[in-house]
Protein backbone atom coordinates (compact mmCIF):
# COMPACT_ATOMS: atom_id res chain seq x y z
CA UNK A 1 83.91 -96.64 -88.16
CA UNK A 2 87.53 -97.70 -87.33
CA UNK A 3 88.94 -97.06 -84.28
CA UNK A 4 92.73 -95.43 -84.14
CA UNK A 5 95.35 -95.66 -81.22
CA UNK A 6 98.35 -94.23 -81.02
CA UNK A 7 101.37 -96.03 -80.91
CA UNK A 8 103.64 -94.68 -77.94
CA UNK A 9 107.02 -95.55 -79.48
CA UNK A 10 106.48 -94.20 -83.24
CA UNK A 11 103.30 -91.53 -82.56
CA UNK A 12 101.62 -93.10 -85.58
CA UNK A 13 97.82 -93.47 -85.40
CA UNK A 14 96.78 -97.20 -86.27
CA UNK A 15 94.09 -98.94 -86.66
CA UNK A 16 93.18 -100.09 -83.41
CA UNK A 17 93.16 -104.13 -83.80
CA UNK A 18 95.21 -107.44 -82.97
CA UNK A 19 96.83 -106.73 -86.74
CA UNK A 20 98.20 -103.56 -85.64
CA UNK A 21 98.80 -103.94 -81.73
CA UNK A 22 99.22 -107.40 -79.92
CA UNK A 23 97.08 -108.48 -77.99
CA UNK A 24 97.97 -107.41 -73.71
CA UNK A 25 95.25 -108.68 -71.67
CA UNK A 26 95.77 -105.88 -68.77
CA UNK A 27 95.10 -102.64 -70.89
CA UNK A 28 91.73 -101.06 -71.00
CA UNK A 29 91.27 -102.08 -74.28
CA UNK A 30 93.28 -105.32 -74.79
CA UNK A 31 95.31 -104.34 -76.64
CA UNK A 32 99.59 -102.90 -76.35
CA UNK A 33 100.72 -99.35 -76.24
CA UNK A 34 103.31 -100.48 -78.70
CA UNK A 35 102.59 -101.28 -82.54
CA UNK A 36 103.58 -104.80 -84.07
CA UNK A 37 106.45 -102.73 -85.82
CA UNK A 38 107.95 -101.03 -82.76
CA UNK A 39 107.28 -103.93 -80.75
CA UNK A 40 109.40 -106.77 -83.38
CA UNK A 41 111.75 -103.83 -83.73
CA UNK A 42 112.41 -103.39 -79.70
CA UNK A 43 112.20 -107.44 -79.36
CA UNK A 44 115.06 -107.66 -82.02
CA UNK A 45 117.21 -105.29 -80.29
CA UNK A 46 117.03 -107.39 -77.09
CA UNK A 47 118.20 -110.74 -78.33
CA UNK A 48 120.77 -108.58 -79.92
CA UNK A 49 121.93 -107.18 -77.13
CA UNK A 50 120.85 -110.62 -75.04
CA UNK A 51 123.35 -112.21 -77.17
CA UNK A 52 125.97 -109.92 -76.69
CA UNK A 53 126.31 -110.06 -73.39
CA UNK A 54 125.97 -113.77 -72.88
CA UNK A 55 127.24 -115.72 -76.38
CA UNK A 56 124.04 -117.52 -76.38
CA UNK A 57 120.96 -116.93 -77.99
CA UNK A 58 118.02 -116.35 -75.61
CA UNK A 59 116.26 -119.44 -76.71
CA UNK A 60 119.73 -121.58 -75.61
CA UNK A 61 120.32 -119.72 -72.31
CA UNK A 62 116.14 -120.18 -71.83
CA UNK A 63 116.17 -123.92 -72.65
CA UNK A 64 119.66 -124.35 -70.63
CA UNK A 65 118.57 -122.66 -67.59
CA UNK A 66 114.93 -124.43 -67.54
CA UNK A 67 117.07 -127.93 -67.76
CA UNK A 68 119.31 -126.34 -64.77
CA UNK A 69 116.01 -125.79 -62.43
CA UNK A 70 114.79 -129.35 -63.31
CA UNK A 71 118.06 -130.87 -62.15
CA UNK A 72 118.03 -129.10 -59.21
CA UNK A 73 114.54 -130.62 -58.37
CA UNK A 74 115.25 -133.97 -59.44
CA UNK A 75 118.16 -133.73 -56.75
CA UNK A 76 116.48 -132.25 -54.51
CA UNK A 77 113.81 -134.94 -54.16
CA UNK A 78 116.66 -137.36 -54.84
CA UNK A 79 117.65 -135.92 -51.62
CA UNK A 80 114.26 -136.13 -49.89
CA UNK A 81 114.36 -139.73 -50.63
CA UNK A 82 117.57 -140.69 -48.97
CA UNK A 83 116.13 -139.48 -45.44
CA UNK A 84 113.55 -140.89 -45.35
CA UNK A 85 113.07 -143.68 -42.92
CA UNK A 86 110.50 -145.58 -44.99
């Protein structure tokens, strides 16, 4: 027997499975409210919209603000450095 779970978005009953819902480690069962469908769908919109706002794709603005924090640190122990008496 196959189990079925709802999709919250669409209503549609789906098979309950990793094909159907990805996986979300919190839930009772594992598995997302959302169906693969709504949830590609919804993810689509948002680098859309991401990209509408900014000019940058999310991976850029992602990969450029990662490279940001690790400059920061770099300095900031470049910093450290200089007072020490050592």
């Amino acid at each position: 027997m196959v189990t079925k779970k709802q999709c919250t978005k669409c209503k549609k009953r789906k098979n309950a499975d990793v094909i159907e819902f990805p996986p979300h480690p919190k839930s009772s069962d594992g598995l997302g409210s959302w169906c693969r469908s709504c949830s590609n769908i919804n993810s689509a919109l948002w680098r859309q919209a991401f990209r509408a706002r900014t000019g940058k794709s999310y991976e850029v603005a992602l990969r450029e603000a990662k490279r940001a924090k690790w400059a920061e640190i770099a300095l900031g122990a470049a910093e450290e450095e200089k007072g020490r008496p050592w």
